[in-house]
C-alpha atoms as a PDB file:
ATOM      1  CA  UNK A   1      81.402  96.907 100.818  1.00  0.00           C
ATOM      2  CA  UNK A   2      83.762  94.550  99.381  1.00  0.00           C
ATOM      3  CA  UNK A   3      87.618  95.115 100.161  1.00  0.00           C
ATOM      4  CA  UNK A   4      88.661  95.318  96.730  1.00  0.00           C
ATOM      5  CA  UNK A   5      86.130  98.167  96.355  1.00  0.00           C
ATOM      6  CA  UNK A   6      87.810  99.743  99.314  1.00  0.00           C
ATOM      7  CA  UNK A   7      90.969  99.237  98.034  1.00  0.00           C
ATOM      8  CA  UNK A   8      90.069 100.541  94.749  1.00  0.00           C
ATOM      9  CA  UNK A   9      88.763 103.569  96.622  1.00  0.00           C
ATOM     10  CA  UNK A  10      91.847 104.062  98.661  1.00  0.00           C
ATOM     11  CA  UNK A  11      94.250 103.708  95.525  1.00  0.00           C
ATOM     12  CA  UNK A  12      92.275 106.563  93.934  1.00  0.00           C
ATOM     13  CA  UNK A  13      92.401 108.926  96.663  1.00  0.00           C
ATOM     14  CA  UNK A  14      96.037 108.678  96.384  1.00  0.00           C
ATOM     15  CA  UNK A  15      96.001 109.114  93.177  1.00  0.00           C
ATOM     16  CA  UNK A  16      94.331 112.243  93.317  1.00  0.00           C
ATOM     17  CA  UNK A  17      96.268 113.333  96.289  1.00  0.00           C
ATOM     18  CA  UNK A  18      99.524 112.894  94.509  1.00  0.00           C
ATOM     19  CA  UNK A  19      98.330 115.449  91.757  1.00  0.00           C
ATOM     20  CA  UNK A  20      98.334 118.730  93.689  1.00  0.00           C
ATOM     21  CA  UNK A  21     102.244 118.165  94.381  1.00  0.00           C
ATOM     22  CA  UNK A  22     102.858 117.057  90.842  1.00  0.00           C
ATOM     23  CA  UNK A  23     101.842 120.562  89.624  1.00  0.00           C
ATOM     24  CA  UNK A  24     103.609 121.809  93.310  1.00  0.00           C
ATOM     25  CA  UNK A  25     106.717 120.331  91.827  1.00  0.00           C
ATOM     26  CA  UNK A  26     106.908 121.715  87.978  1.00  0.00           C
ATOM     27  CA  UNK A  27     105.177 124.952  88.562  1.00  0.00           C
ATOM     28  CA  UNK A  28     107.398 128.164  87.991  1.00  0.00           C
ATOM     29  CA  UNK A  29     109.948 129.172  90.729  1.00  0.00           C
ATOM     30  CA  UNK A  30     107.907 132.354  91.263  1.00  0.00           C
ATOM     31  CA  UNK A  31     104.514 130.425  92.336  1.00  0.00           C
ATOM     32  CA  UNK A  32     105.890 127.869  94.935  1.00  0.00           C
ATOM     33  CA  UNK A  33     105.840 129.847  97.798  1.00  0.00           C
ATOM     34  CA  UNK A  34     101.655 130.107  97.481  1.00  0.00           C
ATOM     35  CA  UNK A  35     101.542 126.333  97.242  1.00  0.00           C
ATOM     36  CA  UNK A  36     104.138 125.581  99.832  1.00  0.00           C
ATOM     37  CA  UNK A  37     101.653 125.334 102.605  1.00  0.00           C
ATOM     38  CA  UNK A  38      98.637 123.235 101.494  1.00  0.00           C
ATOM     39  CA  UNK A  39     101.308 121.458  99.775  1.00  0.00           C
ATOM     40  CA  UNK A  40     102.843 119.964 103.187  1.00  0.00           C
ATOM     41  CA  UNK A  41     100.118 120.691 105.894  1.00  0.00           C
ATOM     42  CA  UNK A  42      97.602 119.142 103.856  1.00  0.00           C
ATOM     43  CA  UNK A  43      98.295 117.030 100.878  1.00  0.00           C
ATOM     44  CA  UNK A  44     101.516 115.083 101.743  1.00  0.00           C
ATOM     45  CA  UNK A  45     100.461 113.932 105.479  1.00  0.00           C
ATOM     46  CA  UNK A  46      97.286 112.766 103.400  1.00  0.00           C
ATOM     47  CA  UNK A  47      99.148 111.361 100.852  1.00  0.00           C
ATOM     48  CA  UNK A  48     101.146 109.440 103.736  1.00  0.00           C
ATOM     49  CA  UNK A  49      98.443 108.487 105.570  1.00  0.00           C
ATOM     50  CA  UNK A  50      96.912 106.558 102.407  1.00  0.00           C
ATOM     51  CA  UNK A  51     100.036 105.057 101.527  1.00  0.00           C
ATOM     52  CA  UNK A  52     100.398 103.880 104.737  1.00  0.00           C
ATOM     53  CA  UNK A  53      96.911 102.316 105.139  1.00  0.00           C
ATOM     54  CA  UNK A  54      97.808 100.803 101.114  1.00  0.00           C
ATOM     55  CA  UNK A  55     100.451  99.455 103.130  1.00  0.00           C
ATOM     56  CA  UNK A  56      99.525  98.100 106.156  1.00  0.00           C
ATOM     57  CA  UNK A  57      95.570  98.867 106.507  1.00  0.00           C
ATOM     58  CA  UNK A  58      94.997  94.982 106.947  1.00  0.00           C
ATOM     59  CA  UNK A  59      97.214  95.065 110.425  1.00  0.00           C
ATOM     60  CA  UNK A  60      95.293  98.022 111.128  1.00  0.00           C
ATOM     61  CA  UNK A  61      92.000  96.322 110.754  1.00  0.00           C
ATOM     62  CA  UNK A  62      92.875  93.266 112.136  1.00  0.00           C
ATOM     63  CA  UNK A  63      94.401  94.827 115.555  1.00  0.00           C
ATOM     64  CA  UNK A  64      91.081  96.899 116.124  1.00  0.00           C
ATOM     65  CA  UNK A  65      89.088  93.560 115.317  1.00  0.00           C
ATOM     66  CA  UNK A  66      91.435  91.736 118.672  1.00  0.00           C
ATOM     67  CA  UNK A  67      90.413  94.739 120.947  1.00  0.00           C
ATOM     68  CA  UNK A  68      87.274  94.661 120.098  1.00  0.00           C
ATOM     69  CA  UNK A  69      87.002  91.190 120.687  1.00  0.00           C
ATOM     70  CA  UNK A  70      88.289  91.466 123.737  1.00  0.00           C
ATOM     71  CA  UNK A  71      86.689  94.448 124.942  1.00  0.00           C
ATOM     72  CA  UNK A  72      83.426  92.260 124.232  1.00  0.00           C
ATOM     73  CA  UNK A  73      84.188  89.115 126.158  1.00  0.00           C
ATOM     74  CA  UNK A  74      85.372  90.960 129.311  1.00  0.00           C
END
């Protein structure tokens, strides 16, 4: 797979993910407390986690690629 598929890919996801606390965010007073918990258990650590990789996924990639290089030649 090509990396600007996967980046594509990635983007999307937190895209999507960013939806659920959109509607979190603007929904009536009475309703947030039955959203709270997917809200931050689930959607904003994912959220995080694909910003993050946005971020920094090629340091990521490229520090697993040195150990297992290494782990290969030793």
């Amino acid at each position: 797979m090509q990396e600007a598929t996967k980046r594509s890919i990635v983007r999307w996801i937190h895209l999507v993910l960013a939806i659920p606390i959109a509607g979190y965010i603007y929904s009536p007073f009475d309703k947030i407390p039955n959203y709270a918990p997917p809200i931050r258990f689930v959607f904003v650590p994912l959220l995080i986690l694909s910003g993050l990789w946005m971020w920094k996924g090629h340091a990521v990639r490229r520090l697993i690629s040195k150990r297992s290089a290494l782990k290969v030649t030793q």
